[in-house]
Protein backbone atom coordinates (compact mmCIF):
# COMPACT_ATOMS: atom_id res chain seq x y z
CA UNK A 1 -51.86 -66.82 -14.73
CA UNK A 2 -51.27 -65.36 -18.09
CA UNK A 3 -53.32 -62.33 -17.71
CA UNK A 4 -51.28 -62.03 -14.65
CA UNK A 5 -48.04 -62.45 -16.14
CA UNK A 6 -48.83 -59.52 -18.95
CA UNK A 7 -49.43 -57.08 -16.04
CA UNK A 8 -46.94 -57.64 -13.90
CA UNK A 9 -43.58 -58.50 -15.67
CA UNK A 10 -43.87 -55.20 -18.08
CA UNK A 11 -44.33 -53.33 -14.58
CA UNK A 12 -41.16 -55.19 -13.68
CA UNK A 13 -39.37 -53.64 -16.26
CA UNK A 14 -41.19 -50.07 -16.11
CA UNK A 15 -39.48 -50.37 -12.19
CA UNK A 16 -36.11 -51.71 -13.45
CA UNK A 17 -35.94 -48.94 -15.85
CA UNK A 18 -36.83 -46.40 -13.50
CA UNK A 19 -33.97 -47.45 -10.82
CA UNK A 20 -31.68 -47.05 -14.16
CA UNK A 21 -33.08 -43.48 -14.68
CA UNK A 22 -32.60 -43.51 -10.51
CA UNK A 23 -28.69 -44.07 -11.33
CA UNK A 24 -28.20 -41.71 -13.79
CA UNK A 25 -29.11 -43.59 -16.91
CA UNK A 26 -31.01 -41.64 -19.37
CA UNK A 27 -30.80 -43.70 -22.29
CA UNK A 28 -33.38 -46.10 -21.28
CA UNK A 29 -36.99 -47.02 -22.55
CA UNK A 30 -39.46 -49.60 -21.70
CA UNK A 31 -41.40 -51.52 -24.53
CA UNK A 32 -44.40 -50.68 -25.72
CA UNK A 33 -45.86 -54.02 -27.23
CA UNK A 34 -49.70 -53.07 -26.16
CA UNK A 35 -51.99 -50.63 -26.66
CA UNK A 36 -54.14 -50.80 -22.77
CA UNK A 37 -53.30 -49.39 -20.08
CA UNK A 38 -50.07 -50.57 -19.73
CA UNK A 39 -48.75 -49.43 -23.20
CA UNK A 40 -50.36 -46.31 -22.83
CA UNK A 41 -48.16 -46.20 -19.10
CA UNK A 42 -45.14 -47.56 -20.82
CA UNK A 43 -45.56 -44.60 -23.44
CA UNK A 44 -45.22 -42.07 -20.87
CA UNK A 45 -42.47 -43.40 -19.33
CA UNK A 46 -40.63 -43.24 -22.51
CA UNK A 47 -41.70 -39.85 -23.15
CA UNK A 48 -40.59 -38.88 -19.49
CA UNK A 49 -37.29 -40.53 -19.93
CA UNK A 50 -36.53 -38.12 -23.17
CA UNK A 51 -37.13 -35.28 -21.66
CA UNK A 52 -35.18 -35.99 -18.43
CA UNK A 53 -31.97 -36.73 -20.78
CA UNK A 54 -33.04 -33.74 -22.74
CA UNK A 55 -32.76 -31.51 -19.27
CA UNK A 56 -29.90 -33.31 -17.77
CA UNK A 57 -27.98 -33.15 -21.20
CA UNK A 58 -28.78 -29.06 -21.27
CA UNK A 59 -28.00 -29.46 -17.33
CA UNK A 60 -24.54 -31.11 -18.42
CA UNK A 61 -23.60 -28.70 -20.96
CA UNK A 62 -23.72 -25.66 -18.41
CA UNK A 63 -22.38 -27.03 -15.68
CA UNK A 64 -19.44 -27.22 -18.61
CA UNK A 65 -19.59 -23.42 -19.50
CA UNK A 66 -19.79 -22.70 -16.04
CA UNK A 67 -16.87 -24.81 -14.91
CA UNK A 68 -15.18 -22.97 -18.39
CA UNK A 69 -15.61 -19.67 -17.30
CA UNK A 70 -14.95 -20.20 -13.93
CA UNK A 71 -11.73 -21.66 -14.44
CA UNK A 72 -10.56 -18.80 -16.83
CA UNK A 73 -11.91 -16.32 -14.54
CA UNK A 74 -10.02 -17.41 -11.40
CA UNK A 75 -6.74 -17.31 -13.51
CA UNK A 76 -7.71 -13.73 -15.26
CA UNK A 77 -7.92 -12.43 -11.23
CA UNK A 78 -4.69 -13.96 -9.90
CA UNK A 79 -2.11 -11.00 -11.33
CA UNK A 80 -2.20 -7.13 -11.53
CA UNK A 81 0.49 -7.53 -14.00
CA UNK A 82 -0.78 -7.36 -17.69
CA UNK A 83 1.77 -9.62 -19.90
CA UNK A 84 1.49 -12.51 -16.92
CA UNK A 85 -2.40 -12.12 -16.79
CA UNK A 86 -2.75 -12.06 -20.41
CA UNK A 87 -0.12 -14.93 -20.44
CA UNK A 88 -1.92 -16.92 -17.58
CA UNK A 89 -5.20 -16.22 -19.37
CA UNK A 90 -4.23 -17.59 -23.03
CA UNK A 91 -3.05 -21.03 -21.48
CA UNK A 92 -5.69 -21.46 -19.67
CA UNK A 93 -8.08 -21.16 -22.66
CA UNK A 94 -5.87 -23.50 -24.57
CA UNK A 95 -5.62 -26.25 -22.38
CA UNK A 96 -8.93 -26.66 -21.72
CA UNK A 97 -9.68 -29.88 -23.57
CA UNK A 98 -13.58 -29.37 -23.76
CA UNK A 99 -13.41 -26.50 -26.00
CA UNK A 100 -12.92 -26.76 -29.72
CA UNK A 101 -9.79 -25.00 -30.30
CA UNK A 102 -6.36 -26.03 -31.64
CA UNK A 103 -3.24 -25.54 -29.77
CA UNK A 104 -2.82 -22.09 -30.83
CA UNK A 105 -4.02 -18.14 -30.35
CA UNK A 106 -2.70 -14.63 -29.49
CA UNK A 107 -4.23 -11.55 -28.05
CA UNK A 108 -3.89 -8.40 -29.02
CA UNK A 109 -3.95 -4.76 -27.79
CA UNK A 110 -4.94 -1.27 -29.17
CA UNK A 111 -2.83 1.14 -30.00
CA UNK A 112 -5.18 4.26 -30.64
CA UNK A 113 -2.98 6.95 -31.26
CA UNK A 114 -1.47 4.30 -34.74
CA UNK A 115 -4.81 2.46 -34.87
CA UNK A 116 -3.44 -0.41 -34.71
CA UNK A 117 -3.01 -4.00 -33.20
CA UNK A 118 0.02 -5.11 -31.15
CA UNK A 119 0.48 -8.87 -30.51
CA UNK A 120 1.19 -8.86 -26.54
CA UNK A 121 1.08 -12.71 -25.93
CA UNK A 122 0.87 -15.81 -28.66
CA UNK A 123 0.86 -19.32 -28.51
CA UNK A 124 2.34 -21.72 -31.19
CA UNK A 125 3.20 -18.83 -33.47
CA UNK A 126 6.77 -19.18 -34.95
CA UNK A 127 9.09 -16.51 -34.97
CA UNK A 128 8.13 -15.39 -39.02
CA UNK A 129 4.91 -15.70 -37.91
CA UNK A 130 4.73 -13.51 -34.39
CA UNK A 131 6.61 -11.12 -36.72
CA UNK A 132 4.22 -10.93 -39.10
CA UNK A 133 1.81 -10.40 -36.94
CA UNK A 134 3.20 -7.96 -34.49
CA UNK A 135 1.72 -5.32 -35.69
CA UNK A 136 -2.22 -5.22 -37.37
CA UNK A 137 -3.72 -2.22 -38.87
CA UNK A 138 -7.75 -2.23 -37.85
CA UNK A 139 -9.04 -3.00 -40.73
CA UNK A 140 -6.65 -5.27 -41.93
CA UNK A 141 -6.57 -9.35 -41.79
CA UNK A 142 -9.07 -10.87 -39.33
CA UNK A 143 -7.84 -9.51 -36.26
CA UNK A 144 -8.17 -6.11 -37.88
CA UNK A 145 -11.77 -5.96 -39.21
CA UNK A 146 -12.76 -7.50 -35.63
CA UNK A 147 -11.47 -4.39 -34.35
CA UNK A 148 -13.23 -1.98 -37.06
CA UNK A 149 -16.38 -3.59 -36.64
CA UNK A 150 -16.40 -4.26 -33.32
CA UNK A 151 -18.30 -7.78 -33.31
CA UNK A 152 -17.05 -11.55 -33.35
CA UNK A 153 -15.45 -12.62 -36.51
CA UNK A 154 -15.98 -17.07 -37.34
CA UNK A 155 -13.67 -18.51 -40.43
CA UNK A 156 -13.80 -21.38 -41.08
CA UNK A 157 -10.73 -22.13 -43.45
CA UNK A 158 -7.76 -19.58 -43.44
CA UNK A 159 -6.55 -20.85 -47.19
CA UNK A 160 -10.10 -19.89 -48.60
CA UNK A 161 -10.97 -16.73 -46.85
CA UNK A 162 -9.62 -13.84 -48.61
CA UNK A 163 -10.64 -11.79 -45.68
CA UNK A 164 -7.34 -13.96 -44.03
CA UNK A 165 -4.88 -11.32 -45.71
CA UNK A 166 -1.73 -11.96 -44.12
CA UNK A 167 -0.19 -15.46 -44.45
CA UNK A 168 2.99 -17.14 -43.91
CA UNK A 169 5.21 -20.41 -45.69
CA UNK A 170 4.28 -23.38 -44.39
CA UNK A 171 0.84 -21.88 -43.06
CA UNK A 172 -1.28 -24.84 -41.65
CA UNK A 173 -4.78 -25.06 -42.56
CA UNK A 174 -7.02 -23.81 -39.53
CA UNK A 175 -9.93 -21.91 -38.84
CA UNK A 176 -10.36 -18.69 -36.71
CA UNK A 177 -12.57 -17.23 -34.02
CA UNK A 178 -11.67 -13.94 -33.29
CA UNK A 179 -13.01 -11.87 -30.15
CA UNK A 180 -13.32 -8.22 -29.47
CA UNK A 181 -12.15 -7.23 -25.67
CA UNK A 182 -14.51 -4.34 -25.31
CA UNK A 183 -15.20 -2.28 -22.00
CA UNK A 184 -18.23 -0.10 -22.04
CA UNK A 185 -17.84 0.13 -25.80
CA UNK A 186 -14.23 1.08 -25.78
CA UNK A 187 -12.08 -1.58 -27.77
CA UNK A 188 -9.44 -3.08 -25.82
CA UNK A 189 -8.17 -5.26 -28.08
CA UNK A 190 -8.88 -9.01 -29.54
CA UNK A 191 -8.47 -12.82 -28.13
CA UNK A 192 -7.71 -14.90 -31.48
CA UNK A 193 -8.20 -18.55 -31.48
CA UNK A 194 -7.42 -21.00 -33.53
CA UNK A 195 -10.20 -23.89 -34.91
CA UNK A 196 -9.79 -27.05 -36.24
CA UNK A 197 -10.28 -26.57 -40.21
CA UNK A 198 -13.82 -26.36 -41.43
CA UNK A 199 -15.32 -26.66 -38.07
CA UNK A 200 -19.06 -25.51 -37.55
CA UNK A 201 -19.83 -23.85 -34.13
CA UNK A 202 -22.87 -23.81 -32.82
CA UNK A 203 -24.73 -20.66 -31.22
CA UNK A 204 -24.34 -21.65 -27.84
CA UNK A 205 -20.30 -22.21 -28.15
CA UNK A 206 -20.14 -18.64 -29.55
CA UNK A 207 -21.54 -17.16 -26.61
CA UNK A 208 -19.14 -19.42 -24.53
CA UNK A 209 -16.34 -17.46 -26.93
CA UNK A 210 -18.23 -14.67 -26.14
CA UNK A 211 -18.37 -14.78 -22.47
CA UNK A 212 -14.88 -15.56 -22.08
CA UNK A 213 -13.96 -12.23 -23.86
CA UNK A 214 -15.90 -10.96 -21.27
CA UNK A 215 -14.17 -12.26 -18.92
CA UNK A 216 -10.87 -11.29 -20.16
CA UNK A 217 -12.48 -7.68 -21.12
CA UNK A 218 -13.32 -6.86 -17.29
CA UNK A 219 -9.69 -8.14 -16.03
CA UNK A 220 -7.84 -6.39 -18.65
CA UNK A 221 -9.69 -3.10 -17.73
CA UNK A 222 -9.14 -3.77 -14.53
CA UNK A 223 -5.29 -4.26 -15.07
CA UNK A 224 -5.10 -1.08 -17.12
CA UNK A 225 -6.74 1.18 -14.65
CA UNK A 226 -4.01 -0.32 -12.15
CA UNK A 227 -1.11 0.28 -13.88
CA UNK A 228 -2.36 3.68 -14.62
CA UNK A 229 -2.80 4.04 -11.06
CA UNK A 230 0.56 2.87 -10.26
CA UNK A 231 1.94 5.19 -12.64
CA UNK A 232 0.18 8.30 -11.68
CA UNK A 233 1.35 7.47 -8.01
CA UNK A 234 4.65 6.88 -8.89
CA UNK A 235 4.94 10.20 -10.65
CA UNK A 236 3.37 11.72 -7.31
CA UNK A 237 5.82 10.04 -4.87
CA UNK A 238 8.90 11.24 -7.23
CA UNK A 239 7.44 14.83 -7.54
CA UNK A 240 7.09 15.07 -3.88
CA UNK A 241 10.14 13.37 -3.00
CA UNK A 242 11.88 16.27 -5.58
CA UNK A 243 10.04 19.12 -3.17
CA UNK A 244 10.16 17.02 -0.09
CA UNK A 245 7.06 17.70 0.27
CA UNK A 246 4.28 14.96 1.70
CA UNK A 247 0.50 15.06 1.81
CA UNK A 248 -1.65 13.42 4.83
CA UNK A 249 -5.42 13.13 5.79
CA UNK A 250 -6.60 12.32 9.16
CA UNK A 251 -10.31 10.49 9.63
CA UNK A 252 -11.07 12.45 12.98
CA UNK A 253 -13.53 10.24 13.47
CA UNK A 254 -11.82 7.03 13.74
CA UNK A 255 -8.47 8.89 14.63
CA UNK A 256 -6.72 7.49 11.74
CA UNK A 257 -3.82 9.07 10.20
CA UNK A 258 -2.42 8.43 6.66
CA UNK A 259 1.25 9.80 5.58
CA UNK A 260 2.08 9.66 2.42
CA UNK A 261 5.48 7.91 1.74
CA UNK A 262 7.71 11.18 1.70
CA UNK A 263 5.74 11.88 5.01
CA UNK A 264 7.45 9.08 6.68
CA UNK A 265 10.56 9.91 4.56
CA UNK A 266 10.50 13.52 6.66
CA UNK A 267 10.02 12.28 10.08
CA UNK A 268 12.68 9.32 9.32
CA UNK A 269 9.96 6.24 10.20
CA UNK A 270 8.69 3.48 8.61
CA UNK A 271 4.78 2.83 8.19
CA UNK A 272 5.03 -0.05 11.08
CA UNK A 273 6.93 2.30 12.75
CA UNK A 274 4.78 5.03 12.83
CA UNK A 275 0.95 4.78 15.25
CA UNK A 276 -1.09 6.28 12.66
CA UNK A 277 -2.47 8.50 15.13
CA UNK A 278 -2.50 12.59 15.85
CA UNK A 279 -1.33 11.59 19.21
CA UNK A 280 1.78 9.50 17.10
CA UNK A 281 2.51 12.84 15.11
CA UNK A 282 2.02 14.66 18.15
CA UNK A 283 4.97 12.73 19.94
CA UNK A 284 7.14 13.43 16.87
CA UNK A 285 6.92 16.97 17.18
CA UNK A 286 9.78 18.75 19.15
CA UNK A 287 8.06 19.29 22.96
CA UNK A 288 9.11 22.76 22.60
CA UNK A 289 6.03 23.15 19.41
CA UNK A 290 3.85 21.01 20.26
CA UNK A 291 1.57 23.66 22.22
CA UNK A 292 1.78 26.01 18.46
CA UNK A 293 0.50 22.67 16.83
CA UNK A 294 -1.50 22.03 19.30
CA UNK A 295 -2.93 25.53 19.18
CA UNK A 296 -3.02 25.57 15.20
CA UNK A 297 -5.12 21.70 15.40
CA UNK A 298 -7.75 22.72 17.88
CA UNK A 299 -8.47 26.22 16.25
CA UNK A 300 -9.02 24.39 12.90
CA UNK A 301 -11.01 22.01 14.29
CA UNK A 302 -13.27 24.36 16.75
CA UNK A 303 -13.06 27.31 14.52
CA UNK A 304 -12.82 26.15 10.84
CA UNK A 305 -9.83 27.25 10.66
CA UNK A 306 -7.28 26.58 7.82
CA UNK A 307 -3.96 26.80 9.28
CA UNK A 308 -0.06 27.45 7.74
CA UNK A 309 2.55 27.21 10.43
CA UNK A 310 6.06 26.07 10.48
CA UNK A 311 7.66 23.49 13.31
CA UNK A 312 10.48 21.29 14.36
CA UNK A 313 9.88 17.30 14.56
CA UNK A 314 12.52 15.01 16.67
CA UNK A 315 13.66 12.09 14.25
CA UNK A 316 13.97 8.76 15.98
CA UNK A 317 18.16 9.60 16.01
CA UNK A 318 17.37 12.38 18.29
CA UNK A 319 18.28 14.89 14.80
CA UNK A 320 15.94 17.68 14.39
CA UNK A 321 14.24 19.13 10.89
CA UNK A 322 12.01 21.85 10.45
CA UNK A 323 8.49 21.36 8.53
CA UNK A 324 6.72 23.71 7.16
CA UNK A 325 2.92 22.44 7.31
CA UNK A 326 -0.41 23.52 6.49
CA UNK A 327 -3.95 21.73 6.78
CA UNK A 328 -7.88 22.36 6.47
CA UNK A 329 -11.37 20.86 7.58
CA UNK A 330 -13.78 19.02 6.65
CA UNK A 331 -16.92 19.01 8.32
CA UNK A 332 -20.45 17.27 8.33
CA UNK A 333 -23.90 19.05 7.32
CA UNK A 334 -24.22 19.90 11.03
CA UNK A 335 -20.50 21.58 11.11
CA UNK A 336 -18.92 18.59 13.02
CA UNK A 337 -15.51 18.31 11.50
CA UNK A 338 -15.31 14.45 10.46
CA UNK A 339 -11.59 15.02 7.77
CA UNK A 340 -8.18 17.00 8.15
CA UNK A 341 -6.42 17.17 4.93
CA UNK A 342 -3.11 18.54 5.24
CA UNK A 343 0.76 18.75 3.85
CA UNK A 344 3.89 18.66 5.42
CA UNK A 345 7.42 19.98 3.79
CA UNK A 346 11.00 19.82 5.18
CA UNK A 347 12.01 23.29 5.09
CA UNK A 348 15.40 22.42 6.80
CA UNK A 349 17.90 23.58 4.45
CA UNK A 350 15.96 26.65 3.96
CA UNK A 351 15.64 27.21 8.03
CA UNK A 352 19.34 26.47 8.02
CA UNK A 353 20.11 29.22 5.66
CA UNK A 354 17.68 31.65 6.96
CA UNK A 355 19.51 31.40 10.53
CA UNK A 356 22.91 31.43 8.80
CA UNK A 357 22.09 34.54 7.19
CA UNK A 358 20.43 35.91 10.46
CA UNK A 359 23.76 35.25 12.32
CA UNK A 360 25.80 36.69 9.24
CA UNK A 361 22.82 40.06 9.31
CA UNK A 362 23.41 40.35 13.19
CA UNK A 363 27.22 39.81 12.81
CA UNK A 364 27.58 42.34 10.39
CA UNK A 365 25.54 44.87 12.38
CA UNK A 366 27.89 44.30 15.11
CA UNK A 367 30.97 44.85 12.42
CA UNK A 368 29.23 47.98 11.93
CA UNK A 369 28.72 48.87 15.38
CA UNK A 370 32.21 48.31 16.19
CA UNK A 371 33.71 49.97 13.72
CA UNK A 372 31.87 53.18 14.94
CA UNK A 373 32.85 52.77 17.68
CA UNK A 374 36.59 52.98 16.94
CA UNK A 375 35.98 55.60 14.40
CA UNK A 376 34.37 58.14 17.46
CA UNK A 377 37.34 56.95 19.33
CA UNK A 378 39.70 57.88 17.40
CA UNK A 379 37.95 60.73 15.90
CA UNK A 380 37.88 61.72 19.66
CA UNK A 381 41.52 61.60 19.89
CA UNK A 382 42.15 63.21 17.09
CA UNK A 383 40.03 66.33 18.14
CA UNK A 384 41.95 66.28 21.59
């Protein structure tokens, strides 16, 4: 009975520990009062219950970073607008509990042409301070040797670094980790966060730090190239609104026509107004010119053809305008034309003044004409 007892009950507990490991319990171990078979067992089972917290512990921890940069990521996509993504962004980081991080941080932009930093968004900075900081040299204070040197900058107290050059009254004690917003090698700007005084972090929360500015990095680049965008449009649609003058491009192949804003300014239509089709444009065009377009489309497209030909289009209010359009092809490596690429200007005033002095020409040549006319007359008379 005793012999039996000494095998079974420590198996017993080998199985209750394993149902705890089972539940999610890591932090279990089974005695190891023997040196047989069953010590050697209960050994092994210890050693296997380490490394199981060991994985699930490293399995923990990213699931964290993931969840982390997920989070921040989602909120970095949600706006095209830079001070609200950069706004959205900096909260986000700061009220996530599992990082190490006071209540506090800014980001920061380049200014290349000054070489400088300009604070764009800040969090528990008062006003002295946001002043202070409003404006970094690169080089200067942490922020600004991040930028010069391109690489993560750690402090650990900001009363005992002398690197932390520009301070304030009533400056709390804190540490720093300050992040350079890079794309392809071109710095964007910094993330600064604020630490909890004298804190050490570890290698693996750097690279958290690290992929966050990542993060933040590809959003912000992709903001910038938007705005830029927006901009360059914007200057387009008020240049072309100045000439009224629109550009268009029609995919042949799927018959689909796009009009550029002054475009549908010209023809007086909206885009849901408009088909997006050359049969659409075609039933804009005055039914006395649609055979000359007509004739001008098919020869570019069957001939290669660049064509420059003026028209009338109906408006939707029954008024007419006159366009003045021109257009070429684009074809395929086996000549098939597959693009039309084209622009359209209102020429109206300019038809307008063209007739009006046509009328005023033909009117004065019929001055003229009468006016010999009475001057044979009368020279006729006169001779008689």
């Amino acid at each position: 009975f005793y012999v039996r007892q000494s095998i079974v009950k420590p198996v017993w507990k080998l199985k209750d520990a394993a149902e705890l490991i089972k539940g999610g319990r890591f932090d279990v171990s089974a005695e190891v009062k023997t040196v047989d078979e069953i010590g050697a067992l209960s050994k092994t089972f210890n050693d296997m219950s380490q490394s199981l917290s060991f994985l699930f512990k490293e399995d923990m921890e990213h699931l964290h970073e993931l969840s982390v940069l997920n989070s921040i990521s989602t909120v970095a996509r949600q706006s095209l607008k830079l001070e609200v993504m950069l706004d959205r962004v900096l909260n986000e980081i700061l009220n996530l509990e599992s990082l190490s991080l006071e209540k506090g941080g800014a980001i920061f932009l380049c200014d290349e042409d000054k070489k400088t930093l300009k604070l764009r968004v800040s969090r528990n900075f008062s006003k002295e301070h946001a002043g202070l900081c409003s404006t970094v040299p690169y080089g200067e204070c942490l922020c600004g040797l991040c930028v010069e040197k391109g690489e993560i900058i750690v402090s650990g107290d900001s009363e005992e670094d002398k690197r932390h050059s520009r301070t304030y009254p009533d400056i709390k004690d804190h540490g720093h980790i300050i992040l350079p917003l890079k794309s392809r090698d071109k710095m964007l700007g910094v993330l600064c966060l604020y630490l909890s005084a004298g804190i050490k972090l570890s290698d693996r929360e750097i690279k958290t730090y690290n992929s966050i500015a990542d993060i933040i990095s590809v959003s912000l680049q992709n903001v910038i190239s938007y705005e830029k965008t927006q901009q360059s449009e914007a200057r387009l649609r008020e240049a072309q609104r100045i000439a009224r003058l629109g550009n268009w491009d029609w995919d042949i192949i799927k018959n689909k026509l796009r009009w550029s804003d002054e475009i549908y300014r010209i023809f007086g239509l909206t885009p849901q107004e408009f088909g997006a089709t050359y049969e659409a444009f075609l039933n804009a065009v005055h039914p006395d010119d649609r055979d000359i377009v007509k004739s001008a489309v098919e020869e570019a497209l069957f001939q290669n053809k660049p064509y420059s030909i003026d028209h009338r289009i109906v408006l939707p209010d029954g008024a007419e305008r006159s366009v003045h359009e021109q257009a070429e092809v684009t074809s395929d490596e086996s000549g098939n034309p597959i693009k039309m690429l084209g622009t359209v200007q209102d020429i109206t005033e300019r038809k307008q003044l063209e007739d009006a002095l046509q009328r005023f020409n033909e009117e004065l040549v019929e001055k003229v004409k009468e006016r010999t006319r009475k001057l044979e007359t009368a020279k006729e008379m006169a001779e008689a």
